[in-house]
C-alpha atoms as a PDB file:
ATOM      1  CA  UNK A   1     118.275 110.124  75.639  1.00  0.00           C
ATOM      2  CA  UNK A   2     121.125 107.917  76.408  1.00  0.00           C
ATOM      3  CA  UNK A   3     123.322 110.834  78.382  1.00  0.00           C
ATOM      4  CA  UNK A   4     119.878 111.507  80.526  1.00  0.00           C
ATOM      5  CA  UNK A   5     120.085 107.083  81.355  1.00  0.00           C
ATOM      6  CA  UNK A   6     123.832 107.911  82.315  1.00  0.00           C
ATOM      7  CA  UNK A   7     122.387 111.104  84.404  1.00  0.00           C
ATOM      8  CA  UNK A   8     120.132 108.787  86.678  1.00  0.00           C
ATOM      9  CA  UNK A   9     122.042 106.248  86.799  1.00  0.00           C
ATOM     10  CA  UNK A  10     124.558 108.783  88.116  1.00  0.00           C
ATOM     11  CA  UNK A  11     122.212 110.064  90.500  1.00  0.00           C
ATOM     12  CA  UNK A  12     120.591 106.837  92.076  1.00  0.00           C
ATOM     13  CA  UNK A  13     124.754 106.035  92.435  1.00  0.00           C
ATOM     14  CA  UNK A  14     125.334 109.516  94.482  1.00  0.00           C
ATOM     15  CA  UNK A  15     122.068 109.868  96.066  1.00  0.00           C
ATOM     16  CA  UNK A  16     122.838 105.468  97.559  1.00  0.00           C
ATOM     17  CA  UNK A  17     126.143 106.524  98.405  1.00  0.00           C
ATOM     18  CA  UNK A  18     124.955 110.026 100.632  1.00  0.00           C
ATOM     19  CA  UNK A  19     122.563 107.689 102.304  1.00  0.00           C
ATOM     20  CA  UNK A  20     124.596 104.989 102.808  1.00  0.00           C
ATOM     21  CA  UNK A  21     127.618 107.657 104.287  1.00  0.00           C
ATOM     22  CA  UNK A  22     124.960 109.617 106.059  1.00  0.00           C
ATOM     23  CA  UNK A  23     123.148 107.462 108.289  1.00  0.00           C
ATOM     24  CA  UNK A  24     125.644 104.646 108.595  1.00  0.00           C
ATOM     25  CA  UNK A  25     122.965 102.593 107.181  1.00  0.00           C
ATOM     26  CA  UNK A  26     123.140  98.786 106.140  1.00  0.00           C
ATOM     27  CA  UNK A  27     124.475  97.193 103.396  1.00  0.00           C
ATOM     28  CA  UNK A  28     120.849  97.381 101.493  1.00  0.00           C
ATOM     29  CA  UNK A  29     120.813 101.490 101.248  1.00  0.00           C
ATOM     30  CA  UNK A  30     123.303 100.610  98.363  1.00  0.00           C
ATOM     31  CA  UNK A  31     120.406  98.522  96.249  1.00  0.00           C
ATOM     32  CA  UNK A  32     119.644 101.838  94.300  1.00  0.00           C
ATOM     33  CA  UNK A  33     123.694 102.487  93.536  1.00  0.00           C
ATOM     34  CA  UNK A  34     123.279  98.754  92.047  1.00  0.00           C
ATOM     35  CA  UNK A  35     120.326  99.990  89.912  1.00  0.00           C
ATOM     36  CA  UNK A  36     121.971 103.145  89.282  1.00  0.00           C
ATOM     37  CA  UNK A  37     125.271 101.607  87.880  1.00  0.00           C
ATOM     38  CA  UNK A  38     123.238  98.899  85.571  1.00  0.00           C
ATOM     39  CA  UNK A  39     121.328 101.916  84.111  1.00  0.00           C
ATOM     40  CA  UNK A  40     124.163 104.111  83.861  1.00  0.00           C
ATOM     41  CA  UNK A  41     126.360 101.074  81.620  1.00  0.00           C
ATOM     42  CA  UNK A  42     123.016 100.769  79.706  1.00  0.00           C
ATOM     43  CA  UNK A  43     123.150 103.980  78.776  1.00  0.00           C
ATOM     44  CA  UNK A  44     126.522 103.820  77.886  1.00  0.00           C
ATOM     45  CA  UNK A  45     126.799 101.093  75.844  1.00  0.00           C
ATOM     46  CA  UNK A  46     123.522 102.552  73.439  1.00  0.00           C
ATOM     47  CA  UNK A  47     126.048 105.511  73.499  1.00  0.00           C
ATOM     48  CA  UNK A  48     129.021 103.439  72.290  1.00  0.00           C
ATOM     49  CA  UNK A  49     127.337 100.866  70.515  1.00  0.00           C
ATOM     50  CA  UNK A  50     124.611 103.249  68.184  1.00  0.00           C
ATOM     51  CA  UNK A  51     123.263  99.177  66.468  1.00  0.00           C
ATOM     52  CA  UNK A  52     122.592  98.383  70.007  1.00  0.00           C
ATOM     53  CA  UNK A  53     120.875 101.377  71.280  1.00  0.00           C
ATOM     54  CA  UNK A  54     117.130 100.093  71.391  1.00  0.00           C
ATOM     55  CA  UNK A  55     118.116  97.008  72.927  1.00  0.00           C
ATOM     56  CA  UNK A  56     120.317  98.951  75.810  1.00  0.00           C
ATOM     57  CA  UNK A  57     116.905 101.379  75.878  1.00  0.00           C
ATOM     58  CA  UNK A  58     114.475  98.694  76.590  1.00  0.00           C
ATOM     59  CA  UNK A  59     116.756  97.258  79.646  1.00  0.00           C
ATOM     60  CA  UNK A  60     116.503 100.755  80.685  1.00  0.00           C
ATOM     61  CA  UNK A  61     113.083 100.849  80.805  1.00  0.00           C
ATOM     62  CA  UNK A  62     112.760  97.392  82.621  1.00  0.00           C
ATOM     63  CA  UNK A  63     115.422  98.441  84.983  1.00  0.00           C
ATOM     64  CA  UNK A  64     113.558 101.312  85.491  1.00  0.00           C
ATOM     65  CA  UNK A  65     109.558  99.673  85.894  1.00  0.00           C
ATOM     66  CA  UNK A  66     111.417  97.098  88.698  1.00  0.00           C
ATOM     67  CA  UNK A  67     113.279 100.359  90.611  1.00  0.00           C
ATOM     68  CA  UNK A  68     109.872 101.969  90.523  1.00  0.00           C
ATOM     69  CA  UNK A  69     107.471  99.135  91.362  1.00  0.00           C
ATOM     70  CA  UNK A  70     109.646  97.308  94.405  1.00  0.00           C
ATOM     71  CA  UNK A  71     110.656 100.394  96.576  1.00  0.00           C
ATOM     72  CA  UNK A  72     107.074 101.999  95.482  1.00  0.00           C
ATOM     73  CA  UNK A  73     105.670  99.060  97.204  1.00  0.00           C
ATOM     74  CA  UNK A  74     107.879  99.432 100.049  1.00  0.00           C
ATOM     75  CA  UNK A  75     106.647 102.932 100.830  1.00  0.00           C
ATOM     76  CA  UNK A  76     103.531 102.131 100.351  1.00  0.00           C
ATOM     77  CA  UNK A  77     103.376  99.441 102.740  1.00  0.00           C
ATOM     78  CA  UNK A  78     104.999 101.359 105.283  1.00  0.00           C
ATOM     79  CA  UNK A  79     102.915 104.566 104.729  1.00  0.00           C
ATOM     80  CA  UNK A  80      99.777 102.321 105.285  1.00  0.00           C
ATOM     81  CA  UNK A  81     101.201 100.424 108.608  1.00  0.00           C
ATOM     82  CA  UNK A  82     102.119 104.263 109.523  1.00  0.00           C
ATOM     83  CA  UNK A  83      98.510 104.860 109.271  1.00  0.00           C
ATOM     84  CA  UNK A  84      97.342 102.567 111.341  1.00  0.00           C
ATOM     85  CA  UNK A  85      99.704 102.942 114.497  1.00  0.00           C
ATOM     86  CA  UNK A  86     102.932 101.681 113.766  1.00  0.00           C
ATOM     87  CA  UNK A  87     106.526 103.226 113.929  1.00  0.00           C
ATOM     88  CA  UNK A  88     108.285 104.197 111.111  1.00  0.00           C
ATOM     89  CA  UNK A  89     111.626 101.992 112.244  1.00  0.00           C
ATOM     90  CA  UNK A  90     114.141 103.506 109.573  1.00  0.00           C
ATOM     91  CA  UNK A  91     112.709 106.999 108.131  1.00  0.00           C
ATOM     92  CA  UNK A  92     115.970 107.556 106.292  1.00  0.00           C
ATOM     93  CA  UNK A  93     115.395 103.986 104.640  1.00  0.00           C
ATOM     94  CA  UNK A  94     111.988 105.091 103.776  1.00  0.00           C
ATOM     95  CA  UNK A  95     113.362 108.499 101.960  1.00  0.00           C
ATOM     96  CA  UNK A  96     115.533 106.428 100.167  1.00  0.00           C
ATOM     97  CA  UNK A  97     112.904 103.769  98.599  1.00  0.00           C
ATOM     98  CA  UNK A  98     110.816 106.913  98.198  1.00  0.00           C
ATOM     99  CA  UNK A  99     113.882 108.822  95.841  1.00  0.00           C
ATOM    100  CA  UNK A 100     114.347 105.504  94.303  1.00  0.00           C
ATOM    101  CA  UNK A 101     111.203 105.075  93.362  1.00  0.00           C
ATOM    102  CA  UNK A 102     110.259 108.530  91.830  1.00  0.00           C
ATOM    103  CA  UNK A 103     113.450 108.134  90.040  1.00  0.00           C
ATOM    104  CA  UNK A 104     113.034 105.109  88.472  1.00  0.00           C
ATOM    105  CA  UNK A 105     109.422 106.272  88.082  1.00  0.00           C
ATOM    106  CA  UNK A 106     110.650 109.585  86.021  1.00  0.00           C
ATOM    107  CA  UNK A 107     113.176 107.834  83.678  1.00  0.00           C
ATOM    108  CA  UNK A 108     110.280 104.884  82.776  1.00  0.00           C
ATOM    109  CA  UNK A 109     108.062 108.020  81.699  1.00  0.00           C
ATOM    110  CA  UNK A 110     111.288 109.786  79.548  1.00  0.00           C
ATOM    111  CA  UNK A 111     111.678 105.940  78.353  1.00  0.00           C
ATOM    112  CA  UNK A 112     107.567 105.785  77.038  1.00  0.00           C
ATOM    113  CA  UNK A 113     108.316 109.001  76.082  1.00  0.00           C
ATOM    114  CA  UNK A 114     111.002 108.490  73.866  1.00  0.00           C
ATOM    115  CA  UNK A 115     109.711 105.489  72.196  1.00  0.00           C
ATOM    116  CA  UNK A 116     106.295 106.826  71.240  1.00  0.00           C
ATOM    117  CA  UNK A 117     108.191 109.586  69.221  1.00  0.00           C
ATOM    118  CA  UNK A 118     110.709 107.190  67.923  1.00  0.00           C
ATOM    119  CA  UNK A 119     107.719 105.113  66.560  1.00  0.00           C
ATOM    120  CA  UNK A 120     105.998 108.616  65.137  1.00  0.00           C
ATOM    121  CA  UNK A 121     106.229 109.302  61.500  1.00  0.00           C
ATOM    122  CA  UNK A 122     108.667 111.580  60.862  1.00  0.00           C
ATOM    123  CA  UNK A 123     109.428 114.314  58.058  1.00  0.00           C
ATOM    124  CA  UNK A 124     112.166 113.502  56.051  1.00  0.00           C
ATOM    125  CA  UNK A 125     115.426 114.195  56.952  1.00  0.00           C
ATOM    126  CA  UNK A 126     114.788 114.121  61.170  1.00  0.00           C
ATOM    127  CA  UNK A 127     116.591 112.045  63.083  1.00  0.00           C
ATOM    128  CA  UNK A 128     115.066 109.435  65.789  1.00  0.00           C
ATOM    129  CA  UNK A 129     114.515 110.370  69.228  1.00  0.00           C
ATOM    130  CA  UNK A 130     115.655 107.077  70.466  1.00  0.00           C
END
């Protein structure tokens, strides 16, 4: 689980950075490489520190519940003012939150995931999924 963390975190990195490039956007369309680089050093350190690896999981999962739940909200609020008349001002800002936000929302459900089984019984001998 820890090199998939280091794969989003990767990801939300590139995918900020393409936007940012891209559309000459503001300084703001580099929020997700922010998330993306504390998610990716999460992940590393549970992969270089194995005592520390539920700790560095959990901020993973927080990291990833706040990167869902503030862009989500974003989108969502535009997508409604949409609705009703308005402009989308910055579409490219909007398909950023949006790739942020399904992101994040992906790794929080590997996260769940991942510590349900860890907290399974497990046959002797298996290793834990966390």
């Amino acid at each position: 689980m820890p090199q998939t963390v280091v794969g989003f975190g990767g990801f939300l990195i590139l995918a900020s950075l393409v936007f940012f490039a891209t559309f000459h956007a503001a300084p703001t369309a580099l929020i997700p490489a922010y998330f993306g680089l504390a998610i990716a050093l999460a992940g590393v350190a549970a992969i270089i520190k194995p005592a520390a690896r539920k700790h560095a999981m959990h901020a993973v999962a927080v990291l990833a519940l706040v990167g869902l739940v503030m862009p989500g909200f974003m989108v969502v609020r535009t997508l409604i003012a949409a609705a009703g008349g308005a402009e989308i001002a910055r579409p490219a800002a909007l398909v950023l939150q949006a790739t942020m936000a399904v992101a994040c929302g992906l790794l929080l459900a590997l996260c769940v995931r991942s510590f349900i089984a860890a907290r399974r019984p497990r046959p002797a001998g298996r290793k834990s999924a966390i």
